[in-house]
N, C-alpha and C. Protein backbone atom coordinates (compact mmCIF):
# COMPACT_ATOMS: atom_id res chain seq x y z
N UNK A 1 50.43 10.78 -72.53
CA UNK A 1 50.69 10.18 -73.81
C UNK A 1 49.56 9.24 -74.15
N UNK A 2 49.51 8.90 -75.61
CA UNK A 2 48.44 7.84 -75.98
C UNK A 2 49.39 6.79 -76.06
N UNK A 3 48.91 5.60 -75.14
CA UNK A 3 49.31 4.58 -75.55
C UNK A 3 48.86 3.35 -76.17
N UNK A 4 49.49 2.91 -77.15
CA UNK A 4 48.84 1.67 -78.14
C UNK A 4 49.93 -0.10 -77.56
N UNK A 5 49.27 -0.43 -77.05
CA UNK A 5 50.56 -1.93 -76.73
C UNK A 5 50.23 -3.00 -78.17
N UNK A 6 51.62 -3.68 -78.57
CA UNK A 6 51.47 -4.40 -79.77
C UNK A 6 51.47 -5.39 -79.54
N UNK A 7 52.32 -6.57 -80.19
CA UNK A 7 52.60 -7.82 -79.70
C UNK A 7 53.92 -7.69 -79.16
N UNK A 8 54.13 -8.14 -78.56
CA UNK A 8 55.84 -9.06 -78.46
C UNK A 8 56.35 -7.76 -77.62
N UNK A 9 55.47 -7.66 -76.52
CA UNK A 9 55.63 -6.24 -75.44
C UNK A 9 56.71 -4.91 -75.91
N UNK A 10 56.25 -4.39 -77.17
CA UNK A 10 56.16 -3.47 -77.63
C UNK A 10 55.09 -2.19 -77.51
N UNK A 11 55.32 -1.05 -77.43
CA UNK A 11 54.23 0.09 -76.86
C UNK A 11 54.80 1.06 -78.10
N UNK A 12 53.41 1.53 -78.78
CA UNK A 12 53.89 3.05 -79.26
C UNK A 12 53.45 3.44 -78.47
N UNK A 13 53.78 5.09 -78.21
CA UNK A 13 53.60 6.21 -77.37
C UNK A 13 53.71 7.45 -78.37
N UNK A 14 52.03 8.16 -78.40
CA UNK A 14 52.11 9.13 -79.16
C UNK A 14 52.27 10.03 -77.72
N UNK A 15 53.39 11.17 -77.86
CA UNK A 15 53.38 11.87 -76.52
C UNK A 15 52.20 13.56 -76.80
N UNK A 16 51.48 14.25 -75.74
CA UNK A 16 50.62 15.28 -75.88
C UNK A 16 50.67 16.18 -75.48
N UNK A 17 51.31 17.41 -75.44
CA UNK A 17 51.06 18.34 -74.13
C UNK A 17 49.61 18.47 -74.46
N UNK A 18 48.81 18.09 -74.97
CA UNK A 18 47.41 18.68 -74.84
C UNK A 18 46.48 17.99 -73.70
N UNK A 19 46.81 17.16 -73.32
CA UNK A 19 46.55 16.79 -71.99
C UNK A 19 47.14 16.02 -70.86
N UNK A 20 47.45 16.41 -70.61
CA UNK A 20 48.99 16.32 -69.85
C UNK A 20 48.23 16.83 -68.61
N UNK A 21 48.06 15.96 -67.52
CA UNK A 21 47.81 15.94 -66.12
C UNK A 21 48.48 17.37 -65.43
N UNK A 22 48.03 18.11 -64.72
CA UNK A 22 48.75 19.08 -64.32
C UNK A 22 49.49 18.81 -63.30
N UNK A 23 50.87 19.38 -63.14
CA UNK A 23 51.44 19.47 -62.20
C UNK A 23 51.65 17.59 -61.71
N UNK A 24 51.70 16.80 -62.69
CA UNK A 24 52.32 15.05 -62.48
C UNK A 24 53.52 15.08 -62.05
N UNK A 25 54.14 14.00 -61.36
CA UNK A 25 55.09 13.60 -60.72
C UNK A 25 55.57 13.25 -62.20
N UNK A 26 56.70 13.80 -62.55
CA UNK A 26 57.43 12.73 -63.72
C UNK A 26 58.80 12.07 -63.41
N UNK A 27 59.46 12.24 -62.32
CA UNK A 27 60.63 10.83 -62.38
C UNK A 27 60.20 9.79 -61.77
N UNK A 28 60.65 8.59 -62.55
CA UNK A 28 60.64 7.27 -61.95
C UNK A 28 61.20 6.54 -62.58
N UNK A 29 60.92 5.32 -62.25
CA UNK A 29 61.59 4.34 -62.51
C UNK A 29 59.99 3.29 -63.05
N UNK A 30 61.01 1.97 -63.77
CA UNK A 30 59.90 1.16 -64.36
C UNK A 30 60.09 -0.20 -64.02
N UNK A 31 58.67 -1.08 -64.07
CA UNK A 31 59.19 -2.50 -63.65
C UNK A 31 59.91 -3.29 -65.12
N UNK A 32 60.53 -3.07 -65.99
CA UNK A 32 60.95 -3.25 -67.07
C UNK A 32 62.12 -2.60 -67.55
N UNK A 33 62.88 -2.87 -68.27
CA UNK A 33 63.42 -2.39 -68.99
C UNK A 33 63.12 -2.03 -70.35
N UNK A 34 63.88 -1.25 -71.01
CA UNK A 34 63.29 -0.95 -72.24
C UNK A 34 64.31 -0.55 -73.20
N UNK A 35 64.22 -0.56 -74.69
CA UNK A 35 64.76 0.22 -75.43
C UNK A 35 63.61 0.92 -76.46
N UNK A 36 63.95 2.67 -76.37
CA UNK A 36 63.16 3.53 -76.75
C UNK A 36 63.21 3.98 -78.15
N UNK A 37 62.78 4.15 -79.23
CA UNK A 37 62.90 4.42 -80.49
C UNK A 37 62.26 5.56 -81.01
N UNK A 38 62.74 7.07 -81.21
CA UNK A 38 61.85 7.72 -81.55
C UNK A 38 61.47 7.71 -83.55
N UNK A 39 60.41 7.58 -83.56
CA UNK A 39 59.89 7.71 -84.87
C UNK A 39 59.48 8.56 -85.51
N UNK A 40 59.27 9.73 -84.95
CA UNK A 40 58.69 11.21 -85.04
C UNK A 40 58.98 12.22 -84.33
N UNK A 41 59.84 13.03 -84.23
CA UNK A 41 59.94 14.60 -83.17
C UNK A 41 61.40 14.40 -82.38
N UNK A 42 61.24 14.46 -81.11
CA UNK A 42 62.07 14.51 -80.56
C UNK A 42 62.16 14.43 -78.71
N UNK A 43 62.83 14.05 -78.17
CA UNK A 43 62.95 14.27 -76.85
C UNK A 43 64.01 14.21 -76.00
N UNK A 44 63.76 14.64 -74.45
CA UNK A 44 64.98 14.76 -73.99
C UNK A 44 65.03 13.39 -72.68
N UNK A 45 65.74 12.91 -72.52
CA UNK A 45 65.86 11.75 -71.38
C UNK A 45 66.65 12.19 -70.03
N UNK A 46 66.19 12.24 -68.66
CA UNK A 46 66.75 13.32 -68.09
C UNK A 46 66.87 11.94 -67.11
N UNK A 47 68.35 11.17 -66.89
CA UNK A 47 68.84 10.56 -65.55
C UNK A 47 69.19 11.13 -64.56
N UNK A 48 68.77 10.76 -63.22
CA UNK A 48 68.97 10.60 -61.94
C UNK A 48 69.50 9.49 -61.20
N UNK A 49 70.94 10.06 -60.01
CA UNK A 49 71.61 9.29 -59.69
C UNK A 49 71.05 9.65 -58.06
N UNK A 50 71.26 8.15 -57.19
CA UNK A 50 70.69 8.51 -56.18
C UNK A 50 72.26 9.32 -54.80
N UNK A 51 71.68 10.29 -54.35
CA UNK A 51 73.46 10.21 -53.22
C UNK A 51 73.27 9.68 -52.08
N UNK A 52 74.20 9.04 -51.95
CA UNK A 52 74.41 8.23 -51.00
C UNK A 52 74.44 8.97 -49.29
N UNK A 53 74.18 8.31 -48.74
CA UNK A 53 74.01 9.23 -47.29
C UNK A 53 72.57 9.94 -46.63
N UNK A 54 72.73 9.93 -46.02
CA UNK A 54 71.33 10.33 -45.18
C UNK A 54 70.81 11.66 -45.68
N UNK A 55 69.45 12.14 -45.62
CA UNK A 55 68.89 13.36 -46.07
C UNK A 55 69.00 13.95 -45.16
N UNK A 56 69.39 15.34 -45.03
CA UNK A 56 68.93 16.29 -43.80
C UNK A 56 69.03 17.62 -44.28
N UNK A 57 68.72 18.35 -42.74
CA UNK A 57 68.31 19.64 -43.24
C UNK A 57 69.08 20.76 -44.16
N UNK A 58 70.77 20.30 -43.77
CA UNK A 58 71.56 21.31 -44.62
C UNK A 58 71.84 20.97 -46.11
N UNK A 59 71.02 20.02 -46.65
CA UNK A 59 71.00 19.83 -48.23
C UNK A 59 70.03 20.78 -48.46
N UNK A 60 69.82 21.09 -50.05
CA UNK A 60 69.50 21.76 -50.89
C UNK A 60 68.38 21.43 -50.88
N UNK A 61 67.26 22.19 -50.47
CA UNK A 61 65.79 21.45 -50.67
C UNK A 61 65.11 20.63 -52.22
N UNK A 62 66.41 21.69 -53.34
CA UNK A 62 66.03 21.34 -54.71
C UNK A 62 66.89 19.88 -55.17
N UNK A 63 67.36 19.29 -53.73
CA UNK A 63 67.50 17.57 -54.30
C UNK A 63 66.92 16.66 -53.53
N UNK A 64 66.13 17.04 -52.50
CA UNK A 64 65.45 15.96 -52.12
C UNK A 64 64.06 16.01 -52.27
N UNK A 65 64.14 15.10 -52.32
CA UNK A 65 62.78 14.20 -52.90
C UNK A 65 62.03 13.07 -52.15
N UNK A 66 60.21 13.38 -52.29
CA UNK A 66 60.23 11.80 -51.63
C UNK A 66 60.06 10.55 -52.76
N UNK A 67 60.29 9.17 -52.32
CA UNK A 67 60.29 8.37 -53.08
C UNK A 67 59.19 7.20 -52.68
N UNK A 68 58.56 6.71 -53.66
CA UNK A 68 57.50 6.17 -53.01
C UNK A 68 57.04 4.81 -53.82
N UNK A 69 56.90 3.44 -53.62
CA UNK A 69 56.67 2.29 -54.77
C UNK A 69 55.19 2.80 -55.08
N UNK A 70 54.84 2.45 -56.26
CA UNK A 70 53.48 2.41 -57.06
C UNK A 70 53.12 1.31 -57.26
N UNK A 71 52.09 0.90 -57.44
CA UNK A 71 51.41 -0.53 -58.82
C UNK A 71 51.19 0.16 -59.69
N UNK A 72 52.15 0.03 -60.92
CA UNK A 72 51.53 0.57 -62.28
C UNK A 72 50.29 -0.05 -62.76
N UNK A 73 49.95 0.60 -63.74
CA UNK A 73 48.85 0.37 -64.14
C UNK A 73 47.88 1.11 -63.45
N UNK A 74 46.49 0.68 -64.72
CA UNK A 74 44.87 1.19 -64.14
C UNK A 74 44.68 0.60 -62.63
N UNK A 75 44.40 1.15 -61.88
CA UNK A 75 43.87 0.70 -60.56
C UNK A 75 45.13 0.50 -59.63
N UNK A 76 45.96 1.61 -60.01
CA UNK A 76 47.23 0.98 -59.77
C UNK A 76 47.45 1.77 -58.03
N UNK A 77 48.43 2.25 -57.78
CA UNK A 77 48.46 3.51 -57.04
C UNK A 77 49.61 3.54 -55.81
N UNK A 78 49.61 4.34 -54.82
CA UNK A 78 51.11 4.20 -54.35
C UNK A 78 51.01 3.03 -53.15
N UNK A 79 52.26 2.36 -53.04
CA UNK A 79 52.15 1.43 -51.68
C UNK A 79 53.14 2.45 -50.46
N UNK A 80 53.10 1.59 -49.60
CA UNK A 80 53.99 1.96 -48.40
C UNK A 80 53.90 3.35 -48.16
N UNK A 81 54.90 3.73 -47.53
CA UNK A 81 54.86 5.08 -46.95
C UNK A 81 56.07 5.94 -47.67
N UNK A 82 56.24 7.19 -48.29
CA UNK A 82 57.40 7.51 -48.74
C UNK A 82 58.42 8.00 -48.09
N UNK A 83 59.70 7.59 -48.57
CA UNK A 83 61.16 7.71 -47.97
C UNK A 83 62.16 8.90 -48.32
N UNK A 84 62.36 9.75 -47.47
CA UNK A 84 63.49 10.90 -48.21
C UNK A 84 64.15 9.85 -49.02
N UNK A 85 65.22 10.49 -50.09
CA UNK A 85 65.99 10.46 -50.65
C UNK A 85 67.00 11.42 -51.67
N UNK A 86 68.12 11.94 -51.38
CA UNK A 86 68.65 12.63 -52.70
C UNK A 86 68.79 12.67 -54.02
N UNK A 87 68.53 12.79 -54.79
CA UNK A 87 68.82 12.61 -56.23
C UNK A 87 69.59 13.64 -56.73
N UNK A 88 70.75 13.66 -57.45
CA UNK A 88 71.56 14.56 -58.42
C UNK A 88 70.74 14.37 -59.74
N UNK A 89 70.67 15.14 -60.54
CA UNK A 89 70.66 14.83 -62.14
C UNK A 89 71.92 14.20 -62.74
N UNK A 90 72.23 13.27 -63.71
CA UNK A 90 73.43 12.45 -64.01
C UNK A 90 73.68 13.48 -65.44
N UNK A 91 72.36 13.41 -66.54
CA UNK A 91 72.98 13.92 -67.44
C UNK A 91 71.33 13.86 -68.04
N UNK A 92 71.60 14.99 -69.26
CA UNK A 92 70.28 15.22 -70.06
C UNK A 92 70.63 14.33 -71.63
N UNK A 93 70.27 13.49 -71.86
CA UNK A 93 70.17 13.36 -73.56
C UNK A 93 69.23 13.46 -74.26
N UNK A 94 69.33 13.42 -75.50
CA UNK A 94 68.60 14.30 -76.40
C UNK A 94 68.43 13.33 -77.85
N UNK A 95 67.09 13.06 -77.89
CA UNK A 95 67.39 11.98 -79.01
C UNK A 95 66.14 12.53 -80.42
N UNK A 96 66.17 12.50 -80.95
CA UNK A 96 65.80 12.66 -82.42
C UNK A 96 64.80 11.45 -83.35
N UNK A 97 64.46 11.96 -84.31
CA UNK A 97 63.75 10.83 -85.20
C UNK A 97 64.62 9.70 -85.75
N UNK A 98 64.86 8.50 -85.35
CA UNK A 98 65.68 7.22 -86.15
C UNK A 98 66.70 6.95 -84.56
N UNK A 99 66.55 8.01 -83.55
CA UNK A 99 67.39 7.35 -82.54
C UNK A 99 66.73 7.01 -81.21
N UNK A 100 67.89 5.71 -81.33
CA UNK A 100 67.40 5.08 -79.47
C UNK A 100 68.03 5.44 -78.69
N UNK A 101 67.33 4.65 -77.82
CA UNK A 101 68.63 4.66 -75.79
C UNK A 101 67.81 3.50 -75.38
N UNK A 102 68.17 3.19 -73.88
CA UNK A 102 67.95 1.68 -73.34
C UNK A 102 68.38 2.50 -72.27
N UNK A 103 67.46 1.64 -70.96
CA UNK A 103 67.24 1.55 -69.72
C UNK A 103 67.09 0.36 -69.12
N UNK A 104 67.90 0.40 -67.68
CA UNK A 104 67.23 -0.80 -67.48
C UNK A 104 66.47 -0.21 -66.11
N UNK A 105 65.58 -1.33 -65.43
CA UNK A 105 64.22 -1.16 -65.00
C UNK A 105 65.11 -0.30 -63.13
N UNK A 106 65.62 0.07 -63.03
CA UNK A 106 66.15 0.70 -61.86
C UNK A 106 66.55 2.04 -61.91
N UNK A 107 66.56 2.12 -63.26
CA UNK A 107 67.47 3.48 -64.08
C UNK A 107 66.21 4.58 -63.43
N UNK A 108 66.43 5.87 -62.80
CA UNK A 108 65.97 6.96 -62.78
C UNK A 108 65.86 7.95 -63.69
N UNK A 109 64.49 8.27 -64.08
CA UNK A 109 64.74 9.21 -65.28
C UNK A 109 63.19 10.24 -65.06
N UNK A 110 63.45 11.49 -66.37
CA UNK A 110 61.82 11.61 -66.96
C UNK A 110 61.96 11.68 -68.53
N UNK A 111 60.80 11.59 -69.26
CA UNK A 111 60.85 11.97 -70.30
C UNK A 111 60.52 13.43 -70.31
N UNK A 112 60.73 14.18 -71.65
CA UNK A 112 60.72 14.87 -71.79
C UNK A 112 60.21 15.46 -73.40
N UNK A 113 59.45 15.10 -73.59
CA UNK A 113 59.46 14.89 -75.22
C UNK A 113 58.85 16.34 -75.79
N UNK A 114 59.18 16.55 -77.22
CA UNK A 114 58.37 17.45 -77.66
C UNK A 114 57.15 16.85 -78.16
N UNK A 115 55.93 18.38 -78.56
CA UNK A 115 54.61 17.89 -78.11
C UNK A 115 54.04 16.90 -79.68
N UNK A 116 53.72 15.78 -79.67
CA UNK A 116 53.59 15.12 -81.08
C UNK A 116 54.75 14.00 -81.10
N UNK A 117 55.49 13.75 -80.31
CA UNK A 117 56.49 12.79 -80.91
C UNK A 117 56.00 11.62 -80.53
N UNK A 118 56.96 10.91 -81.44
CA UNK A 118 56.00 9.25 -81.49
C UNK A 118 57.47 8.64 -80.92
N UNK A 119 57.06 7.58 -80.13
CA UNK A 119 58.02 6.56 -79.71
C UNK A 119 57.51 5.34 -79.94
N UNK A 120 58.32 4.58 -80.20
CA UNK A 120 57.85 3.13 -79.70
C UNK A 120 59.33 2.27 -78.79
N UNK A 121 58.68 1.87 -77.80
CA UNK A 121 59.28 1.05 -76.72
C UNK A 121 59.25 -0.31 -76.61
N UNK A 122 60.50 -1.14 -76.31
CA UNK A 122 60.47 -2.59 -76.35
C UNK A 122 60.82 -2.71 -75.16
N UNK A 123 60.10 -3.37 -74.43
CA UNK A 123 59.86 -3.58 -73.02
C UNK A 123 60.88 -5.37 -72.80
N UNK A 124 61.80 -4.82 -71.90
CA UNK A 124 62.14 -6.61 -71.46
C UNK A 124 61.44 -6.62 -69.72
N UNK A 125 60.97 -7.63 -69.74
CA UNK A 125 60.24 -7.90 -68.20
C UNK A 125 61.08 -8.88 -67.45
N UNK A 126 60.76 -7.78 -66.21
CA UNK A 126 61.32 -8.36 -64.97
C UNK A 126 60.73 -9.43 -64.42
N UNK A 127 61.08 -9.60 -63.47
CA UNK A 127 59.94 -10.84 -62.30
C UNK A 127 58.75 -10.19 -62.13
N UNK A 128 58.80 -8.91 -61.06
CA UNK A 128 57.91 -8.25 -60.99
C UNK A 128 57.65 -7.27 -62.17
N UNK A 129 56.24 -7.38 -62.82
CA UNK A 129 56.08 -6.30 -63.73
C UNK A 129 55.17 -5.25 -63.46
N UNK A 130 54.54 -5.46 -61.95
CA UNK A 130 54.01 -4.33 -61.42
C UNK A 130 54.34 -3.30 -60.51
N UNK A 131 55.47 -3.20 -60.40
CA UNK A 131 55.60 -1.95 -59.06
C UNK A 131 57.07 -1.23 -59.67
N UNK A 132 57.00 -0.08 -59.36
CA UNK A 132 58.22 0.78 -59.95
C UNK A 132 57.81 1.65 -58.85
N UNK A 133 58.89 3.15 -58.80
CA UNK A 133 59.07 4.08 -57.95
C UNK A 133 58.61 5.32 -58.54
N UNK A 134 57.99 6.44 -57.75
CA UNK A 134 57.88 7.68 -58.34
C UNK A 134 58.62 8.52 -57.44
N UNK A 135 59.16 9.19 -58.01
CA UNK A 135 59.81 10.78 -56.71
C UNK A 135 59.44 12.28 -57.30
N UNK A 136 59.10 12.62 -56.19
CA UNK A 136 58.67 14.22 -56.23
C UNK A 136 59.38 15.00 -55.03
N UNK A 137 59.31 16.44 -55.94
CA UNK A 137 60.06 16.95 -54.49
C UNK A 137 59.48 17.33 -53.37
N UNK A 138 60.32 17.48 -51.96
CA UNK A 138 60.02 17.73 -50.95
C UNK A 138 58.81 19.28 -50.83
N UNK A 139 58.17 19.24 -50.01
CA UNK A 139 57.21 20.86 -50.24
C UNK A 139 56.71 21.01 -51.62
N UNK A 140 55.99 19.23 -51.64
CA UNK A 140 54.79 19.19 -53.24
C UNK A 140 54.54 18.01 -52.95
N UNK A 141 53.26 18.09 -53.80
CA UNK A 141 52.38 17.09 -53.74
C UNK A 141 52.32 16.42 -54.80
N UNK A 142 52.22 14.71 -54.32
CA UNK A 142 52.15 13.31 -55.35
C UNK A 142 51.39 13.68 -56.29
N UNK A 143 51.28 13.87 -57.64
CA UNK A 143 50.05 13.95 -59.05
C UNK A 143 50.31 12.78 -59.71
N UNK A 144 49.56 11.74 -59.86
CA UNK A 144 49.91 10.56 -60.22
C UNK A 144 49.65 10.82 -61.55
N UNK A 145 50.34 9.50 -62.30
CA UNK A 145 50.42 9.17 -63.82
C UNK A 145 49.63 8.21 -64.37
N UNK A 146 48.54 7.48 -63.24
CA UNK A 146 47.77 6.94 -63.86
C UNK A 146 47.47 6.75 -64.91
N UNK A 147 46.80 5.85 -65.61
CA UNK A 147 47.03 5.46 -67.02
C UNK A 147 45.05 5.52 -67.18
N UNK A 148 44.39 6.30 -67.85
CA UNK A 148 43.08 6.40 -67.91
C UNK A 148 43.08 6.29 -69.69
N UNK A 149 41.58 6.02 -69.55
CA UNK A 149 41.52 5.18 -70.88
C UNK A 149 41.14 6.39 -71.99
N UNK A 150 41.02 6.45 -72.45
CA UNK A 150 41.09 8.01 -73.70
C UNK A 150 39.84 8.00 -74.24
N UNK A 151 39.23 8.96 -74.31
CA UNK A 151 38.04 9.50 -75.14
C UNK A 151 38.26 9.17 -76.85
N UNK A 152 37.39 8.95 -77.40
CA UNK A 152 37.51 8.97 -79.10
C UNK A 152 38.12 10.47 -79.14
N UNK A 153 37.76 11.33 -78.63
CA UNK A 153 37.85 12.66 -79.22
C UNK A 153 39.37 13.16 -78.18
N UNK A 154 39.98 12.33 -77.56
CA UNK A 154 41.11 12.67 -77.29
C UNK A 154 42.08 11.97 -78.73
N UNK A 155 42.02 10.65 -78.39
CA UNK A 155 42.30 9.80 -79.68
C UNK A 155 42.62 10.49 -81.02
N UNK A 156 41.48 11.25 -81.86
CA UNK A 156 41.48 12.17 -82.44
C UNK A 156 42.34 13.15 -82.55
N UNK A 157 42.29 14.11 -81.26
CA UNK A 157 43.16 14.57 -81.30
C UNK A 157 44.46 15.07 -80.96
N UNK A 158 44.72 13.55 -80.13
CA UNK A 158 46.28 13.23 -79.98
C UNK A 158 47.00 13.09 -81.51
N UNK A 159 46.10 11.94 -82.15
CA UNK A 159 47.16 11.31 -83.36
C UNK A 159 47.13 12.16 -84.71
N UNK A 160 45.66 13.55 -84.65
CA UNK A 160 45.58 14.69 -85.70
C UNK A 160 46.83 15.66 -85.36
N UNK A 161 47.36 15.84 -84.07
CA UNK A 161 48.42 16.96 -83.82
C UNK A 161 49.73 16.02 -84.27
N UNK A 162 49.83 15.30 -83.75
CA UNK A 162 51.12 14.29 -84.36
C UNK A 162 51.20 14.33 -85.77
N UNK A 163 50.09 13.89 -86.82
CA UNK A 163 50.60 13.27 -87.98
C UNK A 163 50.80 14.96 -88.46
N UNK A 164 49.97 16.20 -88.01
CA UNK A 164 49.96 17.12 -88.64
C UNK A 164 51.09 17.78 -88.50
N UNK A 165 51.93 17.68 -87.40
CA UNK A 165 53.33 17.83 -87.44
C UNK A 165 54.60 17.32 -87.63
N UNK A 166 54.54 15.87 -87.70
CA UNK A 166 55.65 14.97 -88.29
C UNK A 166 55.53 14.24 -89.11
N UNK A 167 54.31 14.21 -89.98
CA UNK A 167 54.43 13.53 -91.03
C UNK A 167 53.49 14.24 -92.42
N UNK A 168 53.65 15.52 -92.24
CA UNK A 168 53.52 16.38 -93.72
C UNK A 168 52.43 16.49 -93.81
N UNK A 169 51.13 16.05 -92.69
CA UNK A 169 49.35 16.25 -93.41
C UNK A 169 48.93 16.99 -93.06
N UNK A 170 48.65 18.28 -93.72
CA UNK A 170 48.60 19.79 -93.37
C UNK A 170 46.77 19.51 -94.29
């Protein structure tokens, strides 16, 4: 996604499949909470609940996961060592242009957006505002989400595919 931060720890987020890291880890968690606003397109919000009890071999390989703290941000990257854990999916929602949702900073999720949608996010901060969790599944490898700084000519043409699809400039 392109991200723009405002004042008063607000973020738009133009989202891209046009460059979109291959094969990224996308659930986690954030050092923040937030409430999400889409302004353009659409997306899906996909929660994860953790199960309780030890990982082993007679679970489903397609719920465990490893879990691992990060430092968000540029220069950011994973700490410690990662920990099995289970995750169920809780539920998929599905939100639209003019609607929100809210998280708070523990909540497990991914986005899911279609390609062009615009969000903007109001961030409430925790104590810590640098470290959150990523999980990927077991038999795959970490692709981080690093946050790298954008070319003019990504810029371009992140916010030319957006306006040319949600806001009529053909």
């Amino acid at each position: 996604m392109l991200r723009l931060y405002m004042p008063n720890g607000a973020t738009l987020h133009v989202w891209s499949d046009r460059h979109v890291t291959p094969d990224v880890s996308l659930i986690h968690t954030h050092p923040w909470g937030f409430k999400s606003t889409v302004i353009a397109g659409s997306l899906k919000n996909v929660r994860f609940n953790r199960i309780p009890g030890d990982t082993c071999p007679g679970f489903d390989a397609l719920d465990v996961f490893y879990e691992q703290k990060i430092k968000c941000g540029e220069g950011g990257g994973l700490r410690d060592k990662p920990t099995l854990v289970q995750l169920g999916r809780d539920y998929i929602e599905m939100y639209a242009e003019g609607e929100s949702y809210e998280q708070t900073s523990d909540e497990i999720h991914m986005s899911i957006p279609l390609d062009g949608t615009v969000t903007v996010i109001n961030r409430t901060f925790n104590d810590d505002v640098d470290h959150a969790s990523v999980f990927w599944r077991v038999f795959s490898e970490f692709v981080s989400a690093e946050p790298k700084v954008a070319t003019k000519k990504q810029i371009v043409d992140i916010t030319r595919n957006s306006l040319d699809k949600w806001f009529n400039r053909k």
